[in-house]
Protein backbone atom coordinates (compact mmCIF):
# COMPACT_ATOMS: atom_id res chain seq x y z
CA UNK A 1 8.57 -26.45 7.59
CA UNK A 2 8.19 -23.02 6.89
CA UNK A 3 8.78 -20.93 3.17
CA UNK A 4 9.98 -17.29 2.77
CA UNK A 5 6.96 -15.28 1.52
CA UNK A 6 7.72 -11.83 0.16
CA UNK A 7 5.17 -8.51 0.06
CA UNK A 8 4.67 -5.25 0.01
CA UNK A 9 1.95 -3.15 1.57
CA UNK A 10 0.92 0.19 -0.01
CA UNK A 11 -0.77 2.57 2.03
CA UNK A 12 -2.71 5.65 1.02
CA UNK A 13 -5.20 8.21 2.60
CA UNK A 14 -8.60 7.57 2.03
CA UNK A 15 -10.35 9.49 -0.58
CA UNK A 16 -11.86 12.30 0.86
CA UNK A 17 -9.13 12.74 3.53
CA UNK A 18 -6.67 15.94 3.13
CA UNK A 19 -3.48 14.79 1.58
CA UNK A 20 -1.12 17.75 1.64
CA UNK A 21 1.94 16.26 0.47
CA UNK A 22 -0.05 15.10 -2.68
CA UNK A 23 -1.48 18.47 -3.20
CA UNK A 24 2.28 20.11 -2.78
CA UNK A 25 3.32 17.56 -5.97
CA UNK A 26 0.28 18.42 -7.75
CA UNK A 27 1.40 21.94 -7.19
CA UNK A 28 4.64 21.47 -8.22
CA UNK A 29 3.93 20.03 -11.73
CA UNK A 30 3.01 23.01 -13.18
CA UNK A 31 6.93 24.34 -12.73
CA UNK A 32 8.12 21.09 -14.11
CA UNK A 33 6.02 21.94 -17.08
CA UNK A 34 4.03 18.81 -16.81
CA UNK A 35 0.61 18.79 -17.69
CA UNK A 36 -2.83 16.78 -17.83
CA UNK A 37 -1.74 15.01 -14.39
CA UNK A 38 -4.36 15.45 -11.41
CA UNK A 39 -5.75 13.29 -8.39
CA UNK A 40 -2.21 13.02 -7.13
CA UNK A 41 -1.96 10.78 -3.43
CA UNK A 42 0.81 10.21 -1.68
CA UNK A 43 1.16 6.91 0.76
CA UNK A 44 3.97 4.96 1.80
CA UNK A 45 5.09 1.25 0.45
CA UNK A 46 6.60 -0.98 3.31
CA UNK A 47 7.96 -4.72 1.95
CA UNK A 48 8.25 -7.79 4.06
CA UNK A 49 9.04 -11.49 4.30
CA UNK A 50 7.20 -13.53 6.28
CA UNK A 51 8.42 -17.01 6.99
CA UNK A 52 4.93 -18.92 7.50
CA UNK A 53 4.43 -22.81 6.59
CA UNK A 54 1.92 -21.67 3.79
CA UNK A 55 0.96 -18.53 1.60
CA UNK A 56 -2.49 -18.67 3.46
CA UNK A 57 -0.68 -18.40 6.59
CA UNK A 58 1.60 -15.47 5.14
CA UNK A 59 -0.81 -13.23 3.64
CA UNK A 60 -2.87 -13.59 6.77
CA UNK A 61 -0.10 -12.54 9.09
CA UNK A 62 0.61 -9.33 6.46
CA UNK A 63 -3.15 -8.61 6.46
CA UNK A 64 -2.85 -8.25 10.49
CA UNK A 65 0.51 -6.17 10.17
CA UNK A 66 -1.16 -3.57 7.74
CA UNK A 67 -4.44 -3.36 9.40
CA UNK A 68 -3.16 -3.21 12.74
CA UNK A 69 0.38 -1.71 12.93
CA UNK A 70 1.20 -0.28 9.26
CA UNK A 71 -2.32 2.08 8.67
CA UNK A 72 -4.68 4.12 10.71
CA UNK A 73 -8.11 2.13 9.33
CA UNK A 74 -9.78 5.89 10.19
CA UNK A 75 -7.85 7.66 7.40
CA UNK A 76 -5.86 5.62 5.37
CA UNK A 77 -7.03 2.51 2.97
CA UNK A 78 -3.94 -0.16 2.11
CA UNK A 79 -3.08 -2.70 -0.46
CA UNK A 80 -1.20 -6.14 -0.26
CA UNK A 81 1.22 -7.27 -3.24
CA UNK A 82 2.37 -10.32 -2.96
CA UNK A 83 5.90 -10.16 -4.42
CA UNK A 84 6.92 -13.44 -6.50
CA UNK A 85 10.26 -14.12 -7.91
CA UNK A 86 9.47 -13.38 -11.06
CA UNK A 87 8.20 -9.95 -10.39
CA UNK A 88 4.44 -10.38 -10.85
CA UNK A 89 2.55 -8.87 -8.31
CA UNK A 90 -1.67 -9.53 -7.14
CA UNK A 91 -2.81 -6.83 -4.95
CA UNK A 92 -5.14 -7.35 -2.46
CA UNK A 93 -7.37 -3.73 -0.92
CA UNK A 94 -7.93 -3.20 2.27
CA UNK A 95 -11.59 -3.85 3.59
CA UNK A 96 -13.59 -1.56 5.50
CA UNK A 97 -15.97 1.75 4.80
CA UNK A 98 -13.89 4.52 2.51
C-alpha cells in the first residue's frame, strides 16, 4: 500500500557561480528604494508528490529526481522540504563539494 508524500525541491547556484538574474534584483533594489539587502540568489522551487509505500522510500526517490534530473550537481546546490499537511517543512541540502 502506498501513501501520498508531498515536497518541494529548491534549487540554487552554488556560491561562487555567476548568478545574473540575482545580481539584476540586487540592482534593482536601489530604485525600489530598498536598502541594507545584499547576497541576493535566484533558484527555482519545483513541488512533487510521490506515492511510495514509506517516507524513506519517498524522500529517496525525490533525492534521485533533484540530483539527477532537477539540478546540474556542477553549478547548482538543492534543498528537499518535505511538505506536511500542516505546513511545517524540514529541509534537507544537497551533498557534494560547493
Amino acid at each position: 500500500m502506498t501513501k501520498d508524500y508531498r515536497f518541494a525541491v529548491n534549487v540554487t547556484p552554488k556560491p561562487g557561480i555567476l548568478d545574473p538574474q540575482g545580481r539584476a534584483v540586487e540592482g534593482s533594489l536601489g530604485h525600489l528604494g530598498l536598502e541594507g539587502v545584499s547576497g541576493v540568489r535566484v533558484g527555482r522551487r519545483v513541488e512533487l508528490t510521490v506515492s511510495a509505500p514509506d517516507v524513506a522510500a519517498a524522500t529517496a526517490t525525490v533525492e534521485r529526481l533533484a540530483a539527477e534530473l532537477l539540478s546540474n550537481p556542477l553549478i547548482e546546490a538543492y534543498a528537499i522540504e518535505r511538505l506536511d499537511r500542516e505546513g511545517a517543512t524540514t529541509a534537507s541540502p544537497s551533498a557534494g563539494p560547493p
